[in-house]
N, C-alpha and C. Protein backbone atom coordinates (compact mmCIF):
# COMPACT_ATOMS: atom_id res chain seq x y z
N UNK A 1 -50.75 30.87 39.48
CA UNK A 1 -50.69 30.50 38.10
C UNK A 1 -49.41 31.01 37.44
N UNK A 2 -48.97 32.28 37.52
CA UNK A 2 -47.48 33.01 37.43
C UNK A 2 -46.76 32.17 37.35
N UNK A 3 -46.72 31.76 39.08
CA UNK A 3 -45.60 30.71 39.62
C UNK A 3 -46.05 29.30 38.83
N UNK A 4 -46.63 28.90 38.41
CA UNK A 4 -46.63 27.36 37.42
C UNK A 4 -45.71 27.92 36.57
N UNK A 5 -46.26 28.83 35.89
CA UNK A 5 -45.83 29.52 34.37
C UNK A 5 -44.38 29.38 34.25
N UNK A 6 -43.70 30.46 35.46
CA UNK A 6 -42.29 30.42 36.06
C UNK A 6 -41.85 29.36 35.63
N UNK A 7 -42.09 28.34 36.56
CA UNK A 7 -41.66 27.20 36.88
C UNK A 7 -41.39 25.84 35.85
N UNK A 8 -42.51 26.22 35.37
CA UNK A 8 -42.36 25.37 33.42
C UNK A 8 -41.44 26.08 33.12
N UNK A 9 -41.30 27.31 32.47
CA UNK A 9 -40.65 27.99 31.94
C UNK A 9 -38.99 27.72 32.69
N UNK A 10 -39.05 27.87 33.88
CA UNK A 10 -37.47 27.32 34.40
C UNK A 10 -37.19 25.86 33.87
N UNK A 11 -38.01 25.03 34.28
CA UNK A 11 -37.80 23.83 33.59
C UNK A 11 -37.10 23.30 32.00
N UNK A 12 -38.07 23.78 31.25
CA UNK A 12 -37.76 23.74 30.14
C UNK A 12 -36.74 24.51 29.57
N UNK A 13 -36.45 25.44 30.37
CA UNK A 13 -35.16 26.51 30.03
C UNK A 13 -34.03 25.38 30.53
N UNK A 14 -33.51 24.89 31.55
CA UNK A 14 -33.04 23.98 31.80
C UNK A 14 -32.79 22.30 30.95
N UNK A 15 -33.94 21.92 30.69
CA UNK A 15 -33.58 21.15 29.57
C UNK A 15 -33.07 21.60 28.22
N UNK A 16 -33.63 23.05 27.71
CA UNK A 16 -32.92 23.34 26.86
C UNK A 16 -31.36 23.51 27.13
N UNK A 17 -30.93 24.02 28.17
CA UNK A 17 -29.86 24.09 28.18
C UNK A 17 -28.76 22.72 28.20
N UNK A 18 -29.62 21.78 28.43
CA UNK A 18 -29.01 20.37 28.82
C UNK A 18 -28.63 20.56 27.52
N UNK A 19 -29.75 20.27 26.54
CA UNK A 19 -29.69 19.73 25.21
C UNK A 19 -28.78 20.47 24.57
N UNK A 20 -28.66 22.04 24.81
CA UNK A 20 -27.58 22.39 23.89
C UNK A 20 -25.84 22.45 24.30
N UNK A 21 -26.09 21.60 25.56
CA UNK A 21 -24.71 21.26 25.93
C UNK A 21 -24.65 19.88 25.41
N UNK A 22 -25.26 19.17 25.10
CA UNK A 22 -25.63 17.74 24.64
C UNK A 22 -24.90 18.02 22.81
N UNK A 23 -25.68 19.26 22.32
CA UNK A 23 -25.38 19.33 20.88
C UNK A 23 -23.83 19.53 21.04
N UNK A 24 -23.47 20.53 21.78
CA UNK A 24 -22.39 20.59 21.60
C UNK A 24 -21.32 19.77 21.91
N UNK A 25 -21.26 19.28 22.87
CA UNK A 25 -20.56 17.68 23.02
C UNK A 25 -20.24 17.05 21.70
N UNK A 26 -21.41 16.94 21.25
CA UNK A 26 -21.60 16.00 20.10
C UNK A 26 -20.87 16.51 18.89
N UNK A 27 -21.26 17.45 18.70
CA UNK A 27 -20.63 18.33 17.90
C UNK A 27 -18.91 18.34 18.20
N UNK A 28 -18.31 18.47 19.08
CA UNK A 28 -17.30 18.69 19.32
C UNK A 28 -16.69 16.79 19.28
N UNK A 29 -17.34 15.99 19.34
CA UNK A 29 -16.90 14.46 19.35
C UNK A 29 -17.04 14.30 17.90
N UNK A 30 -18.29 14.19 16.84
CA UNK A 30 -18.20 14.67 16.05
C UNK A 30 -17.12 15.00 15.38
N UNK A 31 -16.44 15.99 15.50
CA UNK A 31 -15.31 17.33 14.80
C UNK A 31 -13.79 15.87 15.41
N UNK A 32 -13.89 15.59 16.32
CA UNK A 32 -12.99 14.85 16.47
C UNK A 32 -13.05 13.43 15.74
N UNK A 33 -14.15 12.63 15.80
CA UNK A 33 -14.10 11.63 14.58
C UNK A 33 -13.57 12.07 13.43
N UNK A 34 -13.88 12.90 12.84
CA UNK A 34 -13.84 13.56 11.67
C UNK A 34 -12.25 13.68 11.12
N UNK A 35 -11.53 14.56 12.43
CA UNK A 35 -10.21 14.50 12.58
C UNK A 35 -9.71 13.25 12.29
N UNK A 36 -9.88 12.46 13.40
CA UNK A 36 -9.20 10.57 13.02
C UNK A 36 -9.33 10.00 12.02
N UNK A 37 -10.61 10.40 11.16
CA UNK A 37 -11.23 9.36 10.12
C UNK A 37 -10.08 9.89 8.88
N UNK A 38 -9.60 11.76 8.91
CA UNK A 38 -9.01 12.18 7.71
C UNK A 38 -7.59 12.03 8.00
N UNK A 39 -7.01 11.64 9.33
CA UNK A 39 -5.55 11.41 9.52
C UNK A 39 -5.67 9.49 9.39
N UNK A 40 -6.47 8.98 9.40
CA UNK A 40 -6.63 7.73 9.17
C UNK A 40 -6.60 7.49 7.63
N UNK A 41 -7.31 8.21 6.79
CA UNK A 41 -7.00 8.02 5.32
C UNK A 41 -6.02 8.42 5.02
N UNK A 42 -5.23 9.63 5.36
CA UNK A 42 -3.79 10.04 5.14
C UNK A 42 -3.15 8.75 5.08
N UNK A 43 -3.08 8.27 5.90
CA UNK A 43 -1.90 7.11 6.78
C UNK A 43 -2.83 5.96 5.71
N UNK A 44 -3.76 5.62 5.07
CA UNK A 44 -4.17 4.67 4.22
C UNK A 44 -3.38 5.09 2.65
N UNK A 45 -3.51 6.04 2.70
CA UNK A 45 -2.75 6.34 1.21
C UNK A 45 -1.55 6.56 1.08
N UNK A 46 -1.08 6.68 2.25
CA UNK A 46 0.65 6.73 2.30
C UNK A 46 0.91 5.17 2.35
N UNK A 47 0.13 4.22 3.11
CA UNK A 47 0.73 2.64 3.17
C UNK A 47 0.54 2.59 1.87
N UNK A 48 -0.50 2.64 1.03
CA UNK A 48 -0.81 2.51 -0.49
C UNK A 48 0.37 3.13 -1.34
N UNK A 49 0.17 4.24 -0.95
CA UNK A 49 1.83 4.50 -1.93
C UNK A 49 3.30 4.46 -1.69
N UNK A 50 3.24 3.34 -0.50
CA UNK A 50 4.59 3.07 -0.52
C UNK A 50 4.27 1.35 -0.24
N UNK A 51 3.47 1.05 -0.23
CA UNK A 51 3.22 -0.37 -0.90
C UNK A 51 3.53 -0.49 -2.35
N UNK A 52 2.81 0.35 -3.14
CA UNK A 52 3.17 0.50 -4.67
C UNK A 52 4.35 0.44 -5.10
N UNK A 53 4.84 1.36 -4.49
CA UNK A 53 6.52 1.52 -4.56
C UNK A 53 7.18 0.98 -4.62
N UNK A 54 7.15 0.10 -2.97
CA UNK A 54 7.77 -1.62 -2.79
C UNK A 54 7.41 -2.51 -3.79
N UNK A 55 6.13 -2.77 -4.63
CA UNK A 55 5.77 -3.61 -5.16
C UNK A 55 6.70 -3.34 -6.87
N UNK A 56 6.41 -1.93 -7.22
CA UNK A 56 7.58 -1.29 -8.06
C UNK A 56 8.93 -1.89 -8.05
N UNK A 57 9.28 -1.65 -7.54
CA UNK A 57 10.49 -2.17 -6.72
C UNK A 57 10.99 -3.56 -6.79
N UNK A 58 9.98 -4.32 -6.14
CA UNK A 58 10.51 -5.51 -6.46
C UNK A 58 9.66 -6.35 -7.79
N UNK A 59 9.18 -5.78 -8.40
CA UNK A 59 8.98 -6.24 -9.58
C UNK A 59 9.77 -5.98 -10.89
N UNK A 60 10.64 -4.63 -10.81
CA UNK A 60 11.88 -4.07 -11.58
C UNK A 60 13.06 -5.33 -11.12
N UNK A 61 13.12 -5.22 -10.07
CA UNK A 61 14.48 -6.30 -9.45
C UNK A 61 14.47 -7.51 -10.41
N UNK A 62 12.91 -7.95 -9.98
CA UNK A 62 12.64 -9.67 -10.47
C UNK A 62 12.98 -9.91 -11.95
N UNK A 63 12.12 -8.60 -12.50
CA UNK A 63 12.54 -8.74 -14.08
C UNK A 63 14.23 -8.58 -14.58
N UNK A 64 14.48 -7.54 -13.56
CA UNK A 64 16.55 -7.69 -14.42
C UNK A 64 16.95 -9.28 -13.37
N UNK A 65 16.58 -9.64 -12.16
CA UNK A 65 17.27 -10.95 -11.93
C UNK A 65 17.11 -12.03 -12.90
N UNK A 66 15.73 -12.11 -14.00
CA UNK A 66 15.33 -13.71 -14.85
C UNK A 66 16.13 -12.35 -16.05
N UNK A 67 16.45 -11.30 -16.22
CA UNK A 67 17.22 -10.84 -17.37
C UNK A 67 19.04 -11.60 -17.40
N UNK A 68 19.03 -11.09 -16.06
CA UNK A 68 20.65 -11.37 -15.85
C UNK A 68 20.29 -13.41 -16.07
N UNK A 69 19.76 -14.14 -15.21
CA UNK A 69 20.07 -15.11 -15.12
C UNK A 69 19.71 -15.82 -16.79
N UNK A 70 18.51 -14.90 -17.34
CA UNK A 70 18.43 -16.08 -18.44
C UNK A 70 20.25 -15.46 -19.70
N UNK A 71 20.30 -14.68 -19.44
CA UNK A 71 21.43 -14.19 -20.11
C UNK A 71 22.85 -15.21 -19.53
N UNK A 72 22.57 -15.51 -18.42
CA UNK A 72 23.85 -15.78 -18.01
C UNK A 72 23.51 -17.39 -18.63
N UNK A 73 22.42 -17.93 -18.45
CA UNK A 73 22.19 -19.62 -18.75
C UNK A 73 22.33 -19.49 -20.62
N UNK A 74 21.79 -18.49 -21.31
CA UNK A 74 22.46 -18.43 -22.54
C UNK A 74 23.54 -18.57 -22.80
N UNK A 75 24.52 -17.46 -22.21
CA UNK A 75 26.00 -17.48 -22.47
C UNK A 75 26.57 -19.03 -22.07
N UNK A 76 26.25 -19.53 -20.94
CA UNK A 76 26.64 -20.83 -20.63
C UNK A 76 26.17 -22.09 -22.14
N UNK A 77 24.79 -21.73 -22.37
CA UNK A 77 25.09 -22.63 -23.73
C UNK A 77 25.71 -22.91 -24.72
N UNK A 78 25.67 -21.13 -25.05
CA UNK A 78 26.34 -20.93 -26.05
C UNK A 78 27.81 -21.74 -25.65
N UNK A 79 28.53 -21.36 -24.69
CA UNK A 79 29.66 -21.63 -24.21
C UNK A 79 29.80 -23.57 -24.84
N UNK A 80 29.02 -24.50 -24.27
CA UNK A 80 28.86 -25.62 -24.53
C UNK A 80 28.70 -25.71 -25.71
N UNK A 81 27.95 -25.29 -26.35
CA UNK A 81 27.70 -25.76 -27.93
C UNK A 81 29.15 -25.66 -28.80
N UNK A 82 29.76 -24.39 -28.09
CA UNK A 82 30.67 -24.13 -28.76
C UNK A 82 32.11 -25.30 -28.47
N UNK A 83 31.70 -25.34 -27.01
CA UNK A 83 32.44 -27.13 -26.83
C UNK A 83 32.76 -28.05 -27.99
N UNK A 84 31.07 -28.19 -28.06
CA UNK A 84 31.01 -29.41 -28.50
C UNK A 84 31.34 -29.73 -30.48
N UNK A 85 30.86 -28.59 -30.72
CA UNK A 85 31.55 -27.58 -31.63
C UNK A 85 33.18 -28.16 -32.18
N UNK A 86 33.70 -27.56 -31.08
CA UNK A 86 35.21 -27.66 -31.08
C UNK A 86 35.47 -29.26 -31.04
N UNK A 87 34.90 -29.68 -30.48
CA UNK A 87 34.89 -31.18 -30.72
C UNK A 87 34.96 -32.05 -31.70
N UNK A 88 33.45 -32.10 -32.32
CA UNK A 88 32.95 -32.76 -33.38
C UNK A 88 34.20 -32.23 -34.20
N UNK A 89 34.74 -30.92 -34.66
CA UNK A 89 35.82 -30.60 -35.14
C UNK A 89 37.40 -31.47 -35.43
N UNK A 90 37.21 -31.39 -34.13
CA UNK A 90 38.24 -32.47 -33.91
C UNK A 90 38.11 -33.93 -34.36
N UNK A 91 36.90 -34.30 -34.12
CA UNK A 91 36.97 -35.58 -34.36
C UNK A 91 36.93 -35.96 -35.96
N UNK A 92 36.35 -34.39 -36.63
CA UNK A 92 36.67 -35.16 -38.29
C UNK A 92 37.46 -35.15 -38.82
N UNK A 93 38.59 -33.80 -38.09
CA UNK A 93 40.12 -33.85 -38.34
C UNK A 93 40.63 -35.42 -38.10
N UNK A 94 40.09 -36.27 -37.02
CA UNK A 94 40.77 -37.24 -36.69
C UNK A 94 40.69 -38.31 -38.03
N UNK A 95 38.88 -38.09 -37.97
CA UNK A 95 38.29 -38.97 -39.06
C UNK A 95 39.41 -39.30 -40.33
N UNK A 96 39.96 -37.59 -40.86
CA UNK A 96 40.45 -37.37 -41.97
C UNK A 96 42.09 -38.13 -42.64
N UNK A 97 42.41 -38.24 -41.22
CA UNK A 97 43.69 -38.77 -41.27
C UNK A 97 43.98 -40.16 -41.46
């Protein structure tokens, strides 16, 4: 009867030991997800803030390029009007004579 006793008792000492090499595995895979998941959000918030940046970036550009160009298509009117300006000018000088 001893020897049953033993013998359970070895047994189950043995599965316990499985299991707490089992926890620890786990535990230790675990601790490593954990690792990837917080160097994985790092690397998510760095694309995020240098996406932003870029998007910064070229949204400053876009606005001085329609600054410069509508400035430059102004000056060009102005330029014409003032043509035409000089023109009509002329022509009432011509008128006058």
């Amino acid at each position: 009867m001893v020897d049953q006793i033993q013998n359970r008792i070895s047994e189950i000492s043995e599965k316990v030991s499985l299991l707490v090499q089992g926890i620890s595995a786990l535990k230790s895979e675990n601790q490593n997800l954990e690792n990837a998941l917080l160097k994985k959000e790092q690397e998510l918030n760095d694309l995020r803030e240098r996406h932003k940046s870029e998007l910064s970036t070229t949204i400053a550009t876009t606005k001085q390029n329609v600054t410069e160009s509508s400035s430059r298509d102004l000056k060009i009117k102005n330029q014409e009007i003032d043509a035409l300006v000089r023109e009509i000018e002329i022509c009432i000088d011509e008128l006058k004579k």
